[in-house]
C-alpha atoms as a PDB file:
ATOM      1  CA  UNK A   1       0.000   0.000   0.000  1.00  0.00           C
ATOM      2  CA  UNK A   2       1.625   2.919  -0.992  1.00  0.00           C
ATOM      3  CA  UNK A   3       2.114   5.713   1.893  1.00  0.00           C
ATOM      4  CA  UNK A   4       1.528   9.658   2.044  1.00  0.00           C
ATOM      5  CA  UNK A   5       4.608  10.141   1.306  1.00  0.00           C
ATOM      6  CA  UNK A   6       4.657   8.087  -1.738  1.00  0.00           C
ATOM      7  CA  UNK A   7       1.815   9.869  -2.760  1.00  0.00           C
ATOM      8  CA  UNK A   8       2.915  13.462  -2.746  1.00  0.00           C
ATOM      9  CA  UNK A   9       6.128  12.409  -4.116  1.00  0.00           C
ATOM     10  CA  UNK A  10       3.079  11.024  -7.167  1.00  0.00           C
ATOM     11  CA  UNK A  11       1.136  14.651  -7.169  1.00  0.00           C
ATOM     12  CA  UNK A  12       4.432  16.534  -7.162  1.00  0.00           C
ATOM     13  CA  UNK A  13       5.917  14.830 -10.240  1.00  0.00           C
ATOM     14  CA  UNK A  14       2.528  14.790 -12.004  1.00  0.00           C
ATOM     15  CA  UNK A  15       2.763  18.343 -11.741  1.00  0.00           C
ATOM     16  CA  UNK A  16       6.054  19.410 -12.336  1.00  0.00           C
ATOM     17  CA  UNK A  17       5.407  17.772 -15.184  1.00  0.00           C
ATOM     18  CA  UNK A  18       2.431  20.173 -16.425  1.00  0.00           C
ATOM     19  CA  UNK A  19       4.820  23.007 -15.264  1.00  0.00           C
ATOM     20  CA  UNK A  20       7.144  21.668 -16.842  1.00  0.00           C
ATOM     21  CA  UNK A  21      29.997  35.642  -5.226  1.00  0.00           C
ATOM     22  CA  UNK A  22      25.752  35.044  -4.339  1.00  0.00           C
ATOM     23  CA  UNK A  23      23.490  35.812  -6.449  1.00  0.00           C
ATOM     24  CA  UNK A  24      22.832  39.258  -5.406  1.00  0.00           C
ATOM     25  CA  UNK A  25      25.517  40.425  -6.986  1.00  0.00           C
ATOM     26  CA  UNK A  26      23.603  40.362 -10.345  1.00  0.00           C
ATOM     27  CA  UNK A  27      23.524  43.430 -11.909  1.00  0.00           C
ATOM     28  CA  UNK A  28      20.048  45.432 -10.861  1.00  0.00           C
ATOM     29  CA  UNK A  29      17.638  46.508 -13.640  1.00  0.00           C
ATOM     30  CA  UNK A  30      14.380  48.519 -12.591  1.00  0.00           C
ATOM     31  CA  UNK A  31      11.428  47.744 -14.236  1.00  0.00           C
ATOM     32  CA  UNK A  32       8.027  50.003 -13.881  1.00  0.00           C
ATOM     33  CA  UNK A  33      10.456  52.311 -11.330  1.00  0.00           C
ATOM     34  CA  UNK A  34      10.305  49.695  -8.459  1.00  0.00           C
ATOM     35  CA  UNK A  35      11.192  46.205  -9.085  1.00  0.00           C
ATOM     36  CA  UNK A  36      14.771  45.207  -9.010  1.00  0.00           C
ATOM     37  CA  UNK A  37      16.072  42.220 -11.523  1.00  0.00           C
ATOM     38  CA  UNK A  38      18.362  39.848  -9.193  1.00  0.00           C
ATOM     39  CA  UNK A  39      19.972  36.613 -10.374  1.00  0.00           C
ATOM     40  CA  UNK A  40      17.895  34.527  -7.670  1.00  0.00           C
ATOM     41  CA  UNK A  41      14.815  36.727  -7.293  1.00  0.00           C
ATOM     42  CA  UNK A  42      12.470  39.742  -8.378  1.00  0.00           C
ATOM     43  CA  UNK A  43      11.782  41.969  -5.926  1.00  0.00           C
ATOM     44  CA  UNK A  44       8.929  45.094  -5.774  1.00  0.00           C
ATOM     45  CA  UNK A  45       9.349  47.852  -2.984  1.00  0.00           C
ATOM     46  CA  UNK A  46       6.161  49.221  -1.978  1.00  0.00           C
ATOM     47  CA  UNK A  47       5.259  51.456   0.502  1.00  0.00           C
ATOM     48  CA  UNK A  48       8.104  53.180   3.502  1.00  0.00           C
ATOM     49  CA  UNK A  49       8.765  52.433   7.098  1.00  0.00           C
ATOM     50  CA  UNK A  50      10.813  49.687   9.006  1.00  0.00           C
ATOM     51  CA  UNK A  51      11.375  46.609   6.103  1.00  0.00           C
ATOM     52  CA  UNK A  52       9.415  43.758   5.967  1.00  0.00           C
ATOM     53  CA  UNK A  53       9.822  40.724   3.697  1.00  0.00           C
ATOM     54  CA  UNK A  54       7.126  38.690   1.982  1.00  0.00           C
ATOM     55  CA  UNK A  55       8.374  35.343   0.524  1.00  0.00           C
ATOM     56  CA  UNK A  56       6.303  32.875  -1.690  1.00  0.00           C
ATOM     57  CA  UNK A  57       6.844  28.845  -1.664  1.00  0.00           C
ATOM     58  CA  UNK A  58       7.237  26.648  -4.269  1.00  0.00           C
ATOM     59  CA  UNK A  59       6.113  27.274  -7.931  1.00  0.00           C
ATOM     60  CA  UNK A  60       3.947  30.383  -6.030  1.00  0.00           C
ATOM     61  CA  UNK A  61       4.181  33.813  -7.147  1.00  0.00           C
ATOM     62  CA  UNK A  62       4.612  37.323  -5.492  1.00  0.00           C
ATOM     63  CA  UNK A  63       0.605  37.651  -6.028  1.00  0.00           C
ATOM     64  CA  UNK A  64      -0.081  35.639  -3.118  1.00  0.00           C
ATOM     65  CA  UNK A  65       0.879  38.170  -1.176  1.00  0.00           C
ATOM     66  CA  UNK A  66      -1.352  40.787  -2.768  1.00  0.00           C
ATOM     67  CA  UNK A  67      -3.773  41.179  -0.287  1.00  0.00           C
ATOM     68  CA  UNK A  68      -1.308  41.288   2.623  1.00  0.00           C
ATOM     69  CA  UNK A  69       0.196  44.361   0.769  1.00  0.00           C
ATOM     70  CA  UNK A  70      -2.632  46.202   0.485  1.00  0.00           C
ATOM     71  CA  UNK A  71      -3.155  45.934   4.165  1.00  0.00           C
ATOM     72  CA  UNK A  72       0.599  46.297   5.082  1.00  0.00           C
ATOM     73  CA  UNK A  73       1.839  48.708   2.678  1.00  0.00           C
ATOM     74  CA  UNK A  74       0.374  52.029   4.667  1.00  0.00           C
ATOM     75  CA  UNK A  75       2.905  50.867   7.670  1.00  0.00           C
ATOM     76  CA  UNK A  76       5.911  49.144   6.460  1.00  0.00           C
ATOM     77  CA  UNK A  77       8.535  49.159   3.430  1.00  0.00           C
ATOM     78  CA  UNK A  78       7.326  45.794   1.618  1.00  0.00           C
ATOM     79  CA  UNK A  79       9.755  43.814  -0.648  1.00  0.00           C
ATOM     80  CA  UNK A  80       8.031  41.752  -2.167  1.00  0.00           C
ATOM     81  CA  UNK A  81       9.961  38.373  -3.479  1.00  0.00           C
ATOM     82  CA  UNK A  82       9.540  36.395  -6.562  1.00  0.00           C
ATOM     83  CA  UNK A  83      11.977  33.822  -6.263  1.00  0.00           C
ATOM     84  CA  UNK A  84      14.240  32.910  -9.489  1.00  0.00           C
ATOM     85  CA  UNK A  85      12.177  29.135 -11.567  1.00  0.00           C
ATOM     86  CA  UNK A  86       8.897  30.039 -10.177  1.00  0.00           C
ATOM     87  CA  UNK A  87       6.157  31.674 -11.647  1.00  0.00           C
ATOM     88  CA  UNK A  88       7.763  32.877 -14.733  1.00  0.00           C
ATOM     89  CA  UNK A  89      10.962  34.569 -13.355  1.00  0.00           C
ATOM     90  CA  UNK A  90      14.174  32.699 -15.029  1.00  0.00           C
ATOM     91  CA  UNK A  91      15.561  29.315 -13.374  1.00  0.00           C
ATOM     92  CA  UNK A  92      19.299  29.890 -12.236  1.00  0.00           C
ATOM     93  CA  UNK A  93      22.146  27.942 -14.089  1.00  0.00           C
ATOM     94  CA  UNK A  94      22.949  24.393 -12.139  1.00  0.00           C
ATOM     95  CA  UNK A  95      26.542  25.426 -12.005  1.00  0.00           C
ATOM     96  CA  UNK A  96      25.641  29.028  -9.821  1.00  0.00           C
ATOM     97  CA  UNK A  97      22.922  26.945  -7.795  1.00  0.00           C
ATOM     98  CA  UNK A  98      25.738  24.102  -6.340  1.00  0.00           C
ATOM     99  CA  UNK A  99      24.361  21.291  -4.440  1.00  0.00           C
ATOM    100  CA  UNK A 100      21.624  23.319  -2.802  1.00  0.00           C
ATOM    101  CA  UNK A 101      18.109  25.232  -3.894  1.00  0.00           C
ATOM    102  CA  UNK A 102      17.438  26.371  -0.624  1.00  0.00           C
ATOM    103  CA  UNK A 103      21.044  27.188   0.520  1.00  0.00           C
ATOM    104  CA  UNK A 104      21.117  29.342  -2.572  1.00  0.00           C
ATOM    105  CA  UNK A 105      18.353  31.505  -2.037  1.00  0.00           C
ATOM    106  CA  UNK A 106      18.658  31.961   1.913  1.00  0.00           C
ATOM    107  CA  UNK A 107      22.359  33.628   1.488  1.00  0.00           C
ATOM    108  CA  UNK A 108      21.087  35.226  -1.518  1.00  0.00           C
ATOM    109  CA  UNK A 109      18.440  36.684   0.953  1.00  0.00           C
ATOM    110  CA  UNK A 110      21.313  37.478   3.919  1.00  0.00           C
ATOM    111  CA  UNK A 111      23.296  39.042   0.978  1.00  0.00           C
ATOM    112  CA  UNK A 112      20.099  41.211  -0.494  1.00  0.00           C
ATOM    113  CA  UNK A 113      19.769  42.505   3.784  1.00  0.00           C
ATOM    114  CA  UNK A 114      23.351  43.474   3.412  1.00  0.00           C
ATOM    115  CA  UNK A 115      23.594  44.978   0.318  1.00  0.00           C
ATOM    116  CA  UNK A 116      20.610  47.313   0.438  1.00  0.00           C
ATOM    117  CA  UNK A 117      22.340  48.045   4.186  1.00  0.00           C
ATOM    118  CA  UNK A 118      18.469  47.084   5.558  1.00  0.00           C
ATOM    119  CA  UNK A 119      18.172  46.789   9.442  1.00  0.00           C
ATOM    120  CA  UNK A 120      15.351  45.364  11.647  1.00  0.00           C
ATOM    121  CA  UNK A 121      14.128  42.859   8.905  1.00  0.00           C
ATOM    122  CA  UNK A 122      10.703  40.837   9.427  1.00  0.00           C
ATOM    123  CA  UNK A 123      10.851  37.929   7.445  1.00  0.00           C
ATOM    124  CA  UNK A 124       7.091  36.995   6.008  1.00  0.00           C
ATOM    125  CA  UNK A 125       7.270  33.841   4.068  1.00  0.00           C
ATOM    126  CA  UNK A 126       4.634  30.862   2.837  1.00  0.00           C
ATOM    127  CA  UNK A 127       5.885  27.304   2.794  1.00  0.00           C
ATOM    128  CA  UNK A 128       9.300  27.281   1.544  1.00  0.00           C
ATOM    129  CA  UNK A 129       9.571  30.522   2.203  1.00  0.00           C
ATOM    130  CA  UNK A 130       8.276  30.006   5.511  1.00  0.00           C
ATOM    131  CA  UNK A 131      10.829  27.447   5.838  1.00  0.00           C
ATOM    132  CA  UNK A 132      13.592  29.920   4.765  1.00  0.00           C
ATOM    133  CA  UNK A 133      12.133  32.818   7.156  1.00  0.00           C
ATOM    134  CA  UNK A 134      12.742  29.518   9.898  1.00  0.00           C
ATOM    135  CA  UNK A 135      16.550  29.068   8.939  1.00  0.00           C
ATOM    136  CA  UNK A 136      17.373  32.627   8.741  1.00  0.00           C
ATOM    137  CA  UNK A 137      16.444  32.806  12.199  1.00  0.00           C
ATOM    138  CA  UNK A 138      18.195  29.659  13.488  1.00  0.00           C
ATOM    139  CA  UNK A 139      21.478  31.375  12.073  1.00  0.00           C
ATOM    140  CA  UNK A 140      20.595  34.625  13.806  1.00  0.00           C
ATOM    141  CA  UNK A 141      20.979  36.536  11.218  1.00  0.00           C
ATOM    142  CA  UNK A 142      22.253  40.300  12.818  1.00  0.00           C
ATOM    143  CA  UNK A 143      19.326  42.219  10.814  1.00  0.00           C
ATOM    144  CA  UNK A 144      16.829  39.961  10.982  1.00  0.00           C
ATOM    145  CA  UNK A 145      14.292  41.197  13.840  1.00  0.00           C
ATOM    146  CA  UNK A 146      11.510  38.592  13.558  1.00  0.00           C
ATOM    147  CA  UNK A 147      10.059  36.428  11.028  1.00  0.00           C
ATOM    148  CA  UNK A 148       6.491  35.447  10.370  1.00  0.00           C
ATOM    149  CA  UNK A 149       6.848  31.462   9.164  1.00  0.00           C
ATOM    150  CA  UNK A 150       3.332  30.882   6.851  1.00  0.00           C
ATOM    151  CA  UNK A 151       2.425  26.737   7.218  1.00  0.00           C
ATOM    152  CA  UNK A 152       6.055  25.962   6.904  1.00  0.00           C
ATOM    153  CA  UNK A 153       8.005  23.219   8.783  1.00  0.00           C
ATOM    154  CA  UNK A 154      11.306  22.715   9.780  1.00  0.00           C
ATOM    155  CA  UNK A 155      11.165  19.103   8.615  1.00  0.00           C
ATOM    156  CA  UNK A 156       8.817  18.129   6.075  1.00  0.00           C
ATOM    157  CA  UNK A 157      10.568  14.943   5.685  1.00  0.00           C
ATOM    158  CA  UNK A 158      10.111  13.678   8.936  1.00  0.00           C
ATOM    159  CA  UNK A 159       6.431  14.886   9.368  1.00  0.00           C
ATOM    160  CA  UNK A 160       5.761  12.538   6.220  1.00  0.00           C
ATOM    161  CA  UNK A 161       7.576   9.798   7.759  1.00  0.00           C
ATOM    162  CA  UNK A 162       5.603   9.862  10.913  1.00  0.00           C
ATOM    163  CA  UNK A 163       2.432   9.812   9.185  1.00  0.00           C
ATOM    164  CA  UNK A 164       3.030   6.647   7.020  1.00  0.00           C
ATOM    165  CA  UNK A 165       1.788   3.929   9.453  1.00  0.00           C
ATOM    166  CA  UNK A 166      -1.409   5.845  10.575  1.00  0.00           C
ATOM    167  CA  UNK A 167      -4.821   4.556   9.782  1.00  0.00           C
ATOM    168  CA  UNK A 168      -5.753   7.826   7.941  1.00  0.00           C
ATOM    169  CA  UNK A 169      -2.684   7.636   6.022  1.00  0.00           C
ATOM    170  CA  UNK A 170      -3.657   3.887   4.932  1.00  0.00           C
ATOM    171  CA  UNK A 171      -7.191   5.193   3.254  1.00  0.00           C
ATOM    172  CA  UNK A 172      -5.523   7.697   1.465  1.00  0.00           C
ATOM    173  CA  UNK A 173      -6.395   7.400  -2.208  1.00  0.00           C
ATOM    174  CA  UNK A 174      -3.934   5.680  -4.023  1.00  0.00           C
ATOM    175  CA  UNK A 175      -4.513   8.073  -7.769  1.00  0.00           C
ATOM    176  CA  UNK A 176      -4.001  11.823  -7.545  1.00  0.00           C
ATOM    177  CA  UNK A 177      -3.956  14.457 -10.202  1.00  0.00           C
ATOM    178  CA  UNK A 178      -2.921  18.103 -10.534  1.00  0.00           C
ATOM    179  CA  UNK A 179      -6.205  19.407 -10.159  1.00  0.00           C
ATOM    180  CA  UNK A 180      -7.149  17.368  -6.913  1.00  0.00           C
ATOM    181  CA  UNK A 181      -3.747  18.380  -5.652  1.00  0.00           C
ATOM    182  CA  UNK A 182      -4.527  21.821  -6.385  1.00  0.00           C
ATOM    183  CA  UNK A 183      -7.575  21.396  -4.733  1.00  0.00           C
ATOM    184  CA  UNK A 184      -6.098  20.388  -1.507  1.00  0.00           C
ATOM    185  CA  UNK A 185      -4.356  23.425  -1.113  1.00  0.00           C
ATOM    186  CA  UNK A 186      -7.006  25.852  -1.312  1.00  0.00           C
ATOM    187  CA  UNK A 187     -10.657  25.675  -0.455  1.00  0.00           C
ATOM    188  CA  UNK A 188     -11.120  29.285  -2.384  1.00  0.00           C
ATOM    189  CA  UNK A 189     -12.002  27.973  -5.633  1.00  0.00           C
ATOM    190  CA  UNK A 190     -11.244  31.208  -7.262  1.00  0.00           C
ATOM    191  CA  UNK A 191      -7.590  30.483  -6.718  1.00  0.00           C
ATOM    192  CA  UNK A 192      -7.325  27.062  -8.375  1.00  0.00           C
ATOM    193  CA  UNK A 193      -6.230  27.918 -11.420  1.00  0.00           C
ATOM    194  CA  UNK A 194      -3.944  30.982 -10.076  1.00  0.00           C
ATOM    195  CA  UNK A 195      -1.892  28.344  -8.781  1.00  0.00           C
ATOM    196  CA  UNK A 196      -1.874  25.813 -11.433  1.00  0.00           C
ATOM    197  CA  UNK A 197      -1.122  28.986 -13.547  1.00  0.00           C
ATOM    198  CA  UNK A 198       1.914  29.588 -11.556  1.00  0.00           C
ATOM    199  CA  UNK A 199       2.770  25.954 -11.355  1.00  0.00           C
ATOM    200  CA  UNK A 200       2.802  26.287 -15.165  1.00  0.00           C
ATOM    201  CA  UNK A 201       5.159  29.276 -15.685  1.00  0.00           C
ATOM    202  CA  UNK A 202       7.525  27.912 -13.103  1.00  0.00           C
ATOM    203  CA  UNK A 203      10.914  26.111 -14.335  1.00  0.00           C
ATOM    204  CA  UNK A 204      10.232  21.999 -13.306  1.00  0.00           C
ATOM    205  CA  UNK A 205      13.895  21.321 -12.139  1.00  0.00           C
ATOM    206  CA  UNK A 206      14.070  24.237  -9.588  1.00  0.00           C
ATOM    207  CA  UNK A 207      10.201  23.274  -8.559  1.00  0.00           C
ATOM    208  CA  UNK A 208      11.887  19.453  -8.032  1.00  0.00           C
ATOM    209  CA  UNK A 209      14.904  19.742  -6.357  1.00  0.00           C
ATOM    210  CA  UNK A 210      13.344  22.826  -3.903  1.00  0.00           C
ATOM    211  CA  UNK A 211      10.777  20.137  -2.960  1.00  0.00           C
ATOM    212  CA  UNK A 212      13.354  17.279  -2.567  1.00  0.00           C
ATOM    213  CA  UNK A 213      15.323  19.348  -0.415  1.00  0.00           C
ATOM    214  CA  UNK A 214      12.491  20.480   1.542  1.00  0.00           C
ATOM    215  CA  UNK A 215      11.747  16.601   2.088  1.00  0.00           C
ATOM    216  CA  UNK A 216      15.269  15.961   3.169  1.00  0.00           C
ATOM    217  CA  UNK A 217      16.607  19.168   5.087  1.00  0.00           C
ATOM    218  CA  UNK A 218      16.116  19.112   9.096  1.00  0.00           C
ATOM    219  CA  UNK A 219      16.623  22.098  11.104  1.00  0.00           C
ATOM    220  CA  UNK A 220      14.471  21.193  14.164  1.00  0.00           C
ATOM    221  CA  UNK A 221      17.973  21.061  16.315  1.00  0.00           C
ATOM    222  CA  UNK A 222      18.980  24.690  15.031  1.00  0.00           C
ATOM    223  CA  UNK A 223      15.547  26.067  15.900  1.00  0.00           C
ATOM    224  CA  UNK A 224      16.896  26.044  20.067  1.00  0.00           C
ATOM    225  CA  UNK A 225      19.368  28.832  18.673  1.00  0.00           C
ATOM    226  CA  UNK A 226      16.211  31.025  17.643  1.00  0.00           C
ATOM    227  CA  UNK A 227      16.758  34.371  19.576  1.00  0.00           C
ATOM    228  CA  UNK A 228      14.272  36.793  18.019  1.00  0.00           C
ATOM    229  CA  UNK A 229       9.969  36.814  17.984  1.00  0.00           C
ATOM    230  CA  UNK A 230       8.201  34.025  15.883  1.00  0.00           C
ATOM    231  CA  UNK A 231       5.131  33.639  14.638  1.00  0.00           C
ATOM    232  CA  UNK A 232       4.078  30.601  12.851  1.00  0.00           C
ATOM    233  CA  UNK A 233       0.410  30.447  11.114  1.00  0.00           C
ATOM    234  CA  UNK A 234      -0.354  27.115  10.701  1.00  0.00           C
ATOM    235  CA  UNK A 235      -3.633  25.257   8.329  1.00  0.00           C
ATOM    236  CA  UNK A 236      -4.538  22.294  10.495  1.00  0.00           C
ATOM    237  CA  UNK A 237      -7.503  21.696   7.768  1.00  0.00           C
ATOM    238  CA  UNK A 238      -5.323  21.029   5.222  1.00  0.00           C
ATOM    239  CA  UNK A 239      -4.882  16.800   6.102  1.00  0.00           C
ATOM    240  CA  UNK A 240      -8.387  16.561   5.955  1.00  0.00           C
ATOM    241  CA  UNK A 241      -9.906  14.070   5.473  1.00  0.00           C
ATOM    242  CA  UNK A 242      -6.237  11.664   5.494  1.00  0.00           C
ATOM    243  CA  UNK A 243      -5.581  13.268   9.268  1.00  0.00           C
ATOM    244  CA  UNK A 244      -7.356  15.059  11.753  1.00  0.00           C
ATOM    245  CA  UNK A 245      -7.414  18.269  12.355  1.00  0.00           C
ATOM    246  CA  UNK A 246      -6.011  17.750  15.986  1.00  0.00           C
ATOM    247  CA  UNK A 247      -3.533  15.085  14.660  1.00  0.00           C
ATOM    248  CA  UNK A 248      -1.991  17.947  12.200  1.00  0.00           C
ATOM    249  CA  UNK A 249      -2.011  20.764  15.291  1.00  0.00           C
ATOM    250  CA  UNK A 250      -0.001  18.738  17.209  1.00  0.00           C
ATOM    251  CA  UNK A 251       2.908  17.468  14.164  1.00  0.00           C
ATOM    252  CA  UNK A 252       2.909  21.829  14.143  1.00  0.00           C
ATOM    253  CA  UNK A 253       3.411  21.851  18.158  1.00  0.00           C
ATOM    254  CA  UNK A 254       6.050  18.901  17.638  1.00  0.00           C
ATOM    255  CA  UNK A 255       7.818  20.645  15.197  1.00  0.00           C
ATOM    256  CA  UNK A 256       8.349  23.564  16.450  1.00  0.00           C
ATOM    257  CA  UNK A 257       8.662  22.842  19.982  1.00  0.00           C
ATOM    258  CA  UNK A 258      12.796  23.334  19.677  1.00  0.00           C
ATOM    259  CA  UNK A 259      12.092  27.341  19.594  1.00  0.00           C
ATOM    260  CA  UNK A 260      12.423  28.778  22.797  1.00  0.00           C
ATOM    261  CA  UNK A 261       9.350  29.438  24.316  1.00  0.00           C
ATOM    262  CA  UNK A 262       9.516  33.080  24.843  1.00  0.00           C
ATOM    263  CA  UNK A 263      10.196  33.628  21.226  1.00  0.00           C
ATOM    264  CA  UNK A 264       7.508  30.867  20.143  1.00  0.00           C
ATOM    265  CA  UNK A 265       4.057  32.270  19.139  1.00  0.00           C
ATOM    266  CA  UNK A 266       1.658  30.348  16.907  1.00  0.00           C
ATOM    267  CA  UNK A 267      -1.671  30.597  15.806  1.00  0.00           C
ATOM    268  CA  UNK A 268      -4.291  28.309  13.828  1.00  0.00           C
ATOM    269  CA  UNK A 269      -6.350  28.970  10.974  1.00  0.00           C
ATOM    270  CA  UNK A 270     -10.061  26.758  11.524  1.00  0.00           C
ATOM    271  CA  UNK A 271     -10.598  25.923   8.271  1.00  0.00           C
ATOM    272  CA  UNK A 272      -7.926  27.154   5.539  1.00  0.00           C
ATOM    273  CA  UNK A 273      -5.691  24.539   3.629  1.00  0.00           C
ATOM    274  CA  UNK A 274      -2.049  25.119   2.701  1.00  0.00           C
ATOM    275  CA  UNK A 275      -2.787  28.786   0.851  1.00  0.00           C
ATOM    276  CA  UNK A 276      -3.734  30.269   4.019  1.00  0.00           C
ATOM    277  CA  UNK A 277      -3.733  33.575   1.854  1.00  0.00           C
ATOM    278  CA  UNK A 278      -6.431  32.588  -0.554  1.00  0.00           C
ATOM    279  CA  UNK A 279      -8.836  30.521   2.371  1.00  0.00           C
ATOM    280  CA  UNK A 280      -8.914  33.146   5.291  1.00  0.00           C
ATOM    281  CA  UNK A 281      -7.197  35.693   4.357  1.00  0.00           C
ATOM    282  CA  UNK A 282      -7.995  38.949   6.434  1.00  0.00           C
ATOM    283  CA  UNK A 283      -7.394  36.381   9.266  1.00  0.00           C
ATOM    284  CA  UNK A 284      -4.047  35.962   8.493  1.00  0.00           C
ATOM    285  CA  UNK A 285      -3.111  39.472   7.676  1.00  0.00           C
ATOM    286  CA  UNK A 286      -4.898  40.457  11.194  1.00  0.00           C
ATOM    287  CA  UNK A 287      -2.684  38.120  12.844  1.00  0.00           C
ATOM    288  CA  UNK A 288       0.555  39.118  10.828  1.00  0.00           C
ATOM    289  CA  UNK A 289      -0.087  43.078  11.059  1.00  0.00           C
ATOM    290  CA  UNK A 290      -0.652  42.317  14.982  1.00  0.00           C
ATOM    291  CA  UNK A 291       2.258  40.401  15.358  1.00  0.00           C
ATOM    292  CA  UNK A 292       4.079  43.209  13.613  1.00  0.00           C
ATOM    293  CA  UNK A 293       2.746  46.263  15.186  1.00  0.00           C
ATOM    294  CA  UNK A 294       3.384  44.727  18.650  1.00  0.00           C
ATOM    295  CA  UNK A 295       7.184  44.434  17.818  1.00  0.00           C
END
């Protein structure tokens, strides 16, 4: 019987397939007067104030974020990522990526803080980029002041792993396509085909080895080094109906449990799926903008 993690492994192929110094130092180009052209990543300024990242996940698009900028944007200097092989913005040689996605784009990140000599840094990211907002804080980065970590984990790998030999995990349904997979990550309808739009622009070797990574890397141990405010938003709802809703509160709890506790702060969306963004959205951005404004 073939397990979860079998099965993503299934959906992720199946739709890579439809989609078919550091890399700051790129020369910059603006384009419209405020996005700057990076090797590994696009990246709009909006609004002024103390800077505040907002990082996308996999195959995802800087439009995730749109409705978190119009809320933020009034109090904070946004940049606003599109990472390099997603959503239309070009794939970076093998040779400049080395052995690493992930490692690629978070000193890419560190080098962007340093370069545009930015100081008290929130990092705001979704799922990888929630993941990378995670890391960046384990290192204790100097700039970084907080980070925000959108349904990310530490260790996707393991969470998988720990799931195979449930019941749940035994009736999951052994054929998945795109669409269902799509499906499962949003209940907003109206975002479907955003996603599988992005999915499709997005360069299918990046998409693949940023996913394999994020099934192999584990920073759980790092995460007691953590010395600056957290706030993780997890979607509970999202291993429905393969895993309760309690069952996937408490892999979040486990997962995180490594960051010190005064620094630790989640919260729990009741009903959204992965895209937290597209299911309950002024939710989220009440919880990020109070998260911020109490810094």
């Amino acid at each position: 019987m073939r397990t979860i993690r079998d099965i993503l492994k299934r959906s992720i192929t199946i739709c890579l397939f439809l989609a078919v110094s550091t890399a700051v130092n790129a020369t910059q180009v603006d384009v419209n007067g405020d996005v700057k052209v990076f090797e590994a990543f696009h990246v709009k300024v909006v609004g002024e104030g103390k800077p505040v990242f907002l990082i996308p996940g996999i195959s995802s698009s800087a439009e995730v974020w749109e409705d978190t900028v119009g809320v933020l944007k009034g109090h904070y200097q946004l940049h606003v990522f599109n990472l390099a092989g997603f959503a239309g913005v070009p794939a970076v040689s093998t040779e400049k990526l080395g052995t690493s996605v992930l490692t690629y784009q978070k000193n890419a990140i560190r080098t962007y803080i340093e370069e545009q000599e930015l100081k008290d840094v929130v990092i705001v990211g979704h799922s990888l980029g929630g993941f990378l907002s995670l890391w960046l804080a384990a290192e204790q980065t100097e700039q970084v002041r907080a980070i925000v970590n959108v349904d990310g984990l530490p260790a996707l790998g393991a969470l998988f792993s720990s799931m195979q030999n449930t019941q749940d995990a035994q009736n999951t349904p052994r054929n998945f396509d795109p669409v269902a997979m799509v499906k499962g990550m949003a209940n907003n309808t109206n975002w479907h085909q955003r996603i599988l739009s992005d999915m499709s622009k997005s360069d299918q070797m990046t998409s693949g080895r940023a996913m394999g990574e994020l099934m192999q890397l584990d920073i759980r141990a790092q995460l007691v080094d953590v010395k600056i405010p957290t706030l993780t938003i997890g979607a509970p709802s999202q291993g429905l109906p393969y895993t309760s809703y309690e069952h996937s509160k408490h892999n979040y709890l486990t997962q995180l449990n490594n960051i010190p506790l005064e620094h630790r702060n989640l919260s729990f969306a009741k009903t959204s799926r992965h895209f937290v963004m597209a299911d309950e959205p002024e939710w989220m951005n009440q919880q990020i903008k109070a998260f911020l404004d109490a810094l």
